[in-house]
Structures are given as C-alpha cells and as structure tokens.
C-alpha atoms as a PDB file:
ATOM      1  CA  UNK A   1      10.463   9.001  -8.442  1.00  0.00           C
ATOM      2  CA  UNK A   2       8.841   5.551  -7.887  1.00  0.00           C
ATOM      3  CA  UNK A   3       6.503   5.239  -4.760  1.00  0.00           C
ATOM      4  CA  UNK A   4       5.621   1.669  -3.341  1.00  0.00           C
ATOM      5  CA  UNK A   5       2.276   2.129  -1.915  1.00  0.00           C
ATOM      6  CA  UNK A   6       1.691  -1.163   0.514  1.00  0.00           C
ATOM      7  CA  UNK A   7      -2.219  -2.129   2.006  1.00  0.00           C
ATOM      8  CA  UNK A   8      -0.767  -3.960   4.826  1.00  0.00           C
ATOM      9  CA  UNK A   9      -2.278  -7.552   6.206  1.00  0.00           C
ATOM     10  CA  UNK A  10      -1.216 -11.103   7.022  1.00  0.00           C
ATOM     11  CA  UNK A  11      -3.112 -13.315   4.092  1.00  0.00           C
ATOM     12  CA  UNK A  12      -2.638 -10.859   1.664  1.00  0.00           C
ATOM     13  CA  UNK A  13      -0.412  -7.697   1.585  1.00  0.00           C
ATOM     14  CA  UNK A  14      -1.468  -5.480  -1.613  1.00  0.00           C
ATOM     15  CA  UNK A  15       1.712  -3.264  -3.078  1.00  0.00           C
ATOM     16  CA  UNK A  16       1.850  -0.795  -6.138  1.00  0.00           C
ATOM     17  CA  UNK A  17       4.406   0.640  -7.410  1.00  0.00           C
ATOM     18  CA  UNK A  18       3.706   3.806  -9.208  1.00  0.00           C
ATOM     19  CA  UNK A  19       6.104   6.732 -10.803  1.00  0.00           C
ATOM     20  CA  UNK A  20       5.356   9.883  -9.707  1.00  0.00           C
ATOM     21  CA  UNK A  21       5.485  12.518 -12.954  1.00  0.00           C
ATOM     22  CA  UNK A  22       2.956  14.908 -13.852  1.00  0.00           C
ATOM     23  CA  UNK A  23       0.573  12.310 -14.036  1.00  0.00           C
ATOM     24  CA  UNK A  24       1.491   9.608 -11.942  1.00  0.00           C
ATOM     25  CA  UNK A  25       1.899   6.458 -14.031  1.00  0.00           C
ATOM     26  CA  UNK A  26       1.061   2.621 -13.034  1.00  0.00           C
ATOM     27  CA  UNK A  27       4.395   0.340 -13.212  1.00  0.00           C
ATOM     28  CA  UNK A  28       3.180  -2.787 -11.569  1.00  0.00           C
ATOM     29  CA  UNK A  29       1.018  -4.332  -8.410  1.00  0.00           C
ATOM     30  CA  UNK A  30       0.005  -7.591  -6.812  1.00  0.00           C
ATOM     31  CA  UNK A  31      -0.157  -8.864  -3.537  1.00  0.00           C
ATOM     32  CA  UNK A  32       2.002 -11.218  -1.234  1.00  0.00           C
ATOM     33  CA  UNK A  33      -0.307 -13.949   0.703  1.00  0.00           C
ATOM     34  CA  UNK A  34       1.158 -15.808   3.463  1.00  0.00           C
ATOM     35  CA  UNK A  35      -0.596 -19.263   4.055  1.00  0.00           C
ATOM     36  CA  UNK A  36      -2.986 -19.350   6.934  1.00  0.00           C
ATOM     37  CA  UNK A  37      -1.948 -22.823   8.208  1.00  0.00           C
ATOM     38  CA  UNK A  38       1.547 -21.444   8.992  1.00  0.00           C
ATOM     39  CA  UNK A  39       3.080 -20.556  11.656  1.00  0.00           C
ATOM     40  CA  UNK A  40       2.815 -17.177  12.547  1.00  0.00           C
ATOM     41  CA  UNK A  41       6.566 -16.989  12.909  1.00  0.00           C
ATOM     42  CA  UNK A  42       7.083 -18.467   9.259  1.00  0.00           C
ATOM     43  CA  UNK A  43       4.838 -15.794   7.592  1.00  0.00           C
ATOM     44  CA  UNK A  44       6.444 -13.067   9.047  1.00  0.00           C
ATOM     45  CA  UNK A  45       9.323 -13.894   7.523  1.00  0.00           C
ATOM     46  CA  UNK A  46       7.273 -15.081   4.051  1.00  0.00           C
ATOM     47  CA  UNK A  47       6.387 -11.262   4.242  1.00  0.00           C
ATOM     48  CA  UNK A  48       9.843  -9.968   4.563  1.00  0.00           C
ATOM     49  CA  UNK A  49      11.023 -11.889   1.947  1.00  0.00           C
ATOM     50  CA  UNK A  50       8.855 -11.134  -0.587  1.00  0.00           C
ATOM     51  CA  UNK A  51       8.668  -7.312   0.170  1.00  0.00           C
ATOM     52  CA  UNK A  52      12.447  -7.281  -0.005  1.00  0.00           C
ATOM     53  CA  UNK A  53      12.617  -8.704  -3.404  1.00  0.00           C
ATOM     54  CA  UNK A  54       9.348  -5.975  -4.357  1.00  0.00           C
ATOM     55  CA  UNK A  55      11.662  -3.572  -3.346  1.00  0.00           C
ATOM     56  CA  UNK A  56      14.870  -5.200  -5.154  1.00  0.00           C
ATOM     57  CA  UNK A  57      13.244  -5.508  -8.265  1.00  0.00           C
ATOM     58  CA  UNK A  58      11.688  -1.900  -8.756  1.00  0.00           C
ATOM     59  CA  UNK A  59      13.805   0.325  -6.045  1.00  0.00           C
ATOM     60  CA  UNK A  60      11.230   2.464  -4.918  1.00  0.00           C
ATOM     61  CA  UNK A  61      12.362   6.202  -3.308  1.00  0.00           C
ATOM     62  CA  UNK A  62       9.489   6.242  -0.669  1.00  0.00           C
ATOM     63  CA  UNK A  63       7.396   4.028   0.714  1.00  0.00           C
ATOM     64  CA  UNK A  64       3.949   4.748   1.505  1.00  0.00           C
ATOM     65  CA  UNK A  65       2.126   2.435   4.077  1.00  0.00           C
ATOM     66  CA  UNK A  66      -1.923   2.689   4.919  1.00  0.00           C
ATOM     67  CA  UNK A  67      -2.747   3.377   8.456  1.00  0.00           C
ATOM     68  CA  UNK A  68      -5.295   0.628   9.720  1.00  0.00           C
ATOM     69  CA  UNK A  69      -8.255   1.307  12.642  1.00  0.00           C
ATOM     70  CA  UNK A  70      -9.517  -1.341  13.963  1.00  0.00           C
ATOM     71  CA  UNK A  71     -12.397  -0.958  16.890  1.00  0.00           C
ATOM     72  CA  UNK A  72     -13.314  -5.114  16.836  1.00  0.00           C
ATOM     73  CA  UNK A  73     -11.057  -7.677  16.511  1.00  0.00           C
ATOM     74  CA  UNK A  74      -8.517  -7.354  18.951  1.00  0.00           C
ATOM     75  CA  UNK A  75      -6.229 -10.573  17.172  1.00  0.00           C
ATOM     76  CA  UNK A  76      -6.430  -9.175  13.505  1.00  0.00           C
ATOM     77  CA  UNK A  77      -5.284  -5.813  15.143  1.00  0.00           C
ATOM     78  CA  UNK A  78      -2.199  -7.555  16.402  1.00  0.00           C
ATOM     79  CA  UNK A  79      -1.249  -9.335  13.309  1.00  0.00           C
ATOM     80  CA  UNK A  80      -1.685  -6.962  11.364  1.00  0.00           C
ATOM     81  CA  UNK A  81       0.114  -4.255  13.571  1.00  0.00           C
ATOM     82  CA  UNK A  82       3.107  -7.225  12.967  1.00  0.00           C
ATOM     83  CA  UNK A  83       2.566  -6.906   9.458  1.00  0.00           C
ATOM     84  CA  UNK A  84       3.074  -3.291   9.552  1.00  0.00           C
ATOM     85  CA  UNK A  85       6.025  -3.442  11.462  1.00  0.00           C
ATOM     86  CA  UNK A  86       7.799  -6.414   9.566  1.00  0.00           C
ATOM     87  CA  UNK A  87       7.040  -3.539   6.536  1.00  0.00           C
ATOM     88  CA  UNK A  88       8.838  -0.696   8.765  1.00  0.00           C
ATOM     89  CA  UNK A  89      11.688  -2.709   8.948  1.00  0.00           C
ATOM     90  CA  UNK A  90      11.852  -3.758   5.512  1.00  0.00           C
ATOM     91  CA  UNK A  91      12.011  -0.138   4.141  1.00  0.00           C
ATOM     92  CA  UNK A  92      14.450   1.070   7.007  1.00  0.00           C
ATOM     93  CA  UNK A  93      16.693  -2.146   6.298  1.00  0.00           C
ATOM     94  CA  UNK A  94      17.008  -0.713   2.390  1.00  0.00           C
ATOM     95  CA  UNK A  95      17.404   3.232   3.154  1.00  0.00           C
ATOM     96  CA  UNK A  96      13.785   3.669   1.997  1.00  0.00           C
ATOM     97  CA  UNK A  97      11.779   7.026   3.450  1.00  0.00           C
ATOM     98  CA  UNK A  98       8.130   5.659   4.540  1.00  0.00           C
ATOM     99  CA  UNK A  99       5.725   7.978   4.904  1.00  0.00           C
ATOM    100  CA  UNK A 100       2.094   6.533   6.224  1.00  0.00           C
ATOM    101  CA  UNK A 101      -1.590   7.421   5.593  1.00  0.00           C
ATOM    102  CA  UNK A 102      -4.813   6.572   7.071  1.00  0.00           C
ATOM    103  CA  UNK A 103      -7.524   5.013   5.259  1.00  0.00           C
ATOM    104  CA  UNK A 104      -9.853   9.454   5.859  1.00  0.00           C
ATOM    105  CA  UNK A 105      -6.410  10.661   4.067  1.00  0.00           C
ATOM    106  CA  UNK A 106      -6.575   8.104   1.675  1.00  0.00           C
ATOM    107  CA  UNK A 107     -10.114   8.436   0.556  1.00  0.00           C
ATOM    108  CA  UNK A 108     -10.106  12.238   1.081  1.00  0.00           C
ATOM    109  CA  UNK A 109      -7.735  12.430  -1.495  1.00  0.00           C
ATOM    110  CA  UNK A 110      -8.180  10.440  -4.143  1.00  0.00           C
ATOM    111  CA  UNK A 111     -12.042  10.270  -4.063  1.00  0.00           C
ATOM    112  CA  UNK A 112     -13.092  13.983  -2.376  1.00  0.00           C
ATOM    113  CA  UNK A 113     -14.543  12.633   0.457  1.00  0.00           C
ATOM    114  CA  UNK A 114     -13.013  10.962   3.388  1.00  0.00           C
ATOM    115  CA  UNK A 115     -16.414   8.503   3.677  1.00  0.00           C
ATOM    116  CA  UNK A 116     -15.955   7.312   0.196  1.00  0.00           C
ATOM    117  CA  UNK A 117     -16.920   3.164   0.066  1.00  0.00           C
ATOM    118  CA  UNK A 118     -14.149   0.970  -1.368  1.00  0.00           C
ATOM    119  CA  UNK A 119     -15.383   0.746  -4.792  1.00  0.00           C
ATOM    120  CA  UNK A 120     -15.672   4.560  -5.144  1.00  0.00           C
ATOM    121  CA  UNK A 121     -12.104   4.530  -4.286  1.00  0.00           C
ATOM    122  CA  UNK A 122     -11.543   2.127  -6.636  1.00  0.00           C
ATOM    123  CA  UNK A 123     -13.113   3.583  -9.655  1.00  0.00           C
ATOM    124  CA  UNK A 124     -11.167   6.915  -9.013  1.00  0.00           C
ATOM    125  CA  UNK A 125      -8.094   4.471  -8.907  1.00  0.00           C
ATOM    126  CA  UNK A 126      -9.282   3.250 -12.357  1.00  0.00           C
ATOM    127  CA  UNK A 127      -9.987   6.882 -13.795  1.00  0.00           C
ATOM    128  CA  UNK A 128      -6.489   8.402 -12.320  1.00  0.00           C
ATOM    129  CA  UNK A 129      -4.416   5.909 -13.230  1.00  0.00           C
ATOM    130  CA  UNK A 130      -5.989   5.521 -17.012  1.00  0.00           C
ATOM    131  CA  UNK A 131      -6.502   1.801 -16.508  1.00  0.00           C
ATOM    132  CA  UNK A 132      -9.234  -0.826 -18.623  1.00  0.00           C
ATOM    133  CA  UNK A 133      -9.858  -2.031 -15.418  1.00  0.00           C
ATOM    134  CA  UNK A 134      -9.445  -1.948 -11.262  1.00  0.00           C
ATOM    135  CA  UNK A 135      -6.368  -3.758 -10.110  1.00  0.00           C
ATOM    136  CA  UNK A 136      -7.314  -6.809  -8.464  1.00  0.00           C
ATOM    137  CA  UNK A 137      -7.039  -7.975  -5.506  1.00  0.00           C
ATOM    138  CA  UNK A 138      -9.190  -5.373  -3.575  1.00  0.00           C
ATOM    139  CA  UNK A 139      -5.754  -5.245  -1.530  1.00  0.00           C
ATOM    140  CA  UNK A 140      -3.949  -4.279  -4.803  1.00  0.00           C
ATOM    141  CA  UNK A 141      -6.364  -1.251  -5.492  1.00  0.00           C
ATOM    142  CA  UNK A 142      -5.681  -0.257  -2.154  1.00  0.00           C
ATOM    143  CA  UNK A 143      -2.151  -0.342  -2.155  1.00  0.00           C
ATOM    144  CA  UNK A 144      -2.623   1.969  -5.238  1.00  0.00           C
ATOM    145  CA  UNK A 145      -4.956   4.135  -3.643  1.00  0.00           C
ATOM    146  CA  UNK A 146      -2.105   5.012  -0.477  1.00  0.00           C
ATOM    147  CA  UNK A 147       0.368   4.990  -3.355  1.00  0.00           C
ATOM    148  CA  UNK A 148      -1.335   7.716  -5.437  1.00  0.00           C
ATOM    149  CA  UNK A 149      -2.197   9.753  -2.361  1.00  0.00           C
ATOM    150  CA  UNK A 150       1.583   9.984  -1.569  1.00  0.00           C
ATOM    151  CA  UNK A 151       2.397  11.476  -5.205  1.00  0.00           C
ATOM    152  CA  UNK A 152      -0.760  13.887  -4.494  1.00  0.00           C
ATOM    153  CA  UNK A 153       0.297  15.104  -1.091  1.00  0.00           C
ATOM    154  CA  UNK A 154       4.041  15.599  -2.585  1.00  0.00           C
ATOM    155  CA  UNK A 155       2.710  17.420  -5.580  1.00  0.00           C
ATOM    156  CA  UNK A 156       0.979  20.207  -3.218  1.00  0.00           C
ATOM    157  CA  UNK A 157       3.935  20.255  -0.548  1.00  0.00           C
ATOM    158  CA  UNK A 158       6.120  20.972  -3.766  1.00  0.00           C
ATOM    159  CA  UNK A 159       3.947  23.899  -4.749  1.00  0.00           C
END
C-alpha cells in the first residue's frame, strides 16, 4: 500500500509518498511551490496540476492530509483552507480514500507526545524512516510525518 502524506500550504505544499509494510519504507518527497506574485487563481490551479501528476506518477491508495489550526492570521487561514480543498478534490477526482490528521495526532504519534517541537518530529522522522538525513523542506518532513502516522494508525486498527 503506498500512502501520500501532503503538509498542505500555498508557497509550498510538502508530499511523501511512503509504502506501508512492516516497516514503512520512504519512496520519494518534495514539495510543490506556487509563485507568490501570481494570481491566486493561477496557483490554485499550479497546485492541482502538480498534485495530479504526484499522484499519476506513484498511484497512492490513501491519501493522508494534515489538519491546520490557525488562531492569527485570518488570510493564511483562507488560503490555505483553499489549498486543502484544491487537495480534496484532487484525491476524490482520482478515486483516492483521504483520511486527515491534526498536527496533536501527528506528533502524538510519531514522537510520544502531542507537544513535541518540529525538529523532535523531525528526528523521529529521520530514526523511523532509517534515513542519513531529515527530508528537506521542513514541509517535506511534515508531509512524512502525517504520512507515517497514517501507516501507524492502520497498523493498530488492523490489529
């Protein structure tokens, strides 16, 4: 089973793609950016297009999307609640189950504790997925992260 973990934003949308075995193995990551001078409109549709050949290329069986809380900035909110939603579509459009996670699940998960800092996260991302180093972007760790806590949860609901 492959599972495309995303980290959803507007510059920079981290994905993962990871099979789920008994130990869940890395098959590739990056992240889509969408230009800041464009249109709004245009990078919406940047987005979509680039997740839909992400999802062409490695054919992922779930998708597994991070939950984001904002309590500040009202406009980041927004775009990236469009973000999200261009990503909804994306995996309904190709058949593809999406499950979601928020960032307490997330961390709970993979580091223990649901107040874990981002490179905590990230190291456990390192150690679990038996890697010389963190994926980079931060965005691309994350997208790991929601990935990995999808083939978690499914481990223990198969048990």
């Amino acid at each position: 089973m492959l599972v495309l973990g995303i980290d959803p934003g507007f510059a920079l949308t981290g994905w993962c793609v990871i099979e789920k075995q008994n130990e869940p193995k890395l098959i590739a990551y990056g992240c889509i950016t969408t230009a800041k001078n464009k249109d709004l409109s245009i990078r919406i549709l940047e987005l979509f297009n680039q997740l839909k050949k992400i999802i062409k290329k490695y054919k992922p069986n779930i998708v597994a999307l991070e939950k984001i809380f904002f309590n500040t900035n009202a406009k980041t909110a927004f775009m990236v609640g469009e973000a999200r939603g261009v990503i909804k579509i994306c995996s309904l459009l190709n058949n593809i189950p999406l499950t979601e996670f928020t960032p307490l699940q997330i961390k709970s998960c993979i580091v223990g504790y649901g107040r874990a800092d981002k490179n905590q996260v990230q190291q456990m991302i390192k150690v679990l997925l038996k890697l010389d180093k963190i994926p980079k972007p931060d965005d691309a760790a994350d997208a790991a992260a929601t990935a990995l806590t999808y083939c978690y949860y499914k481990s223990n609901l198969d048990k």
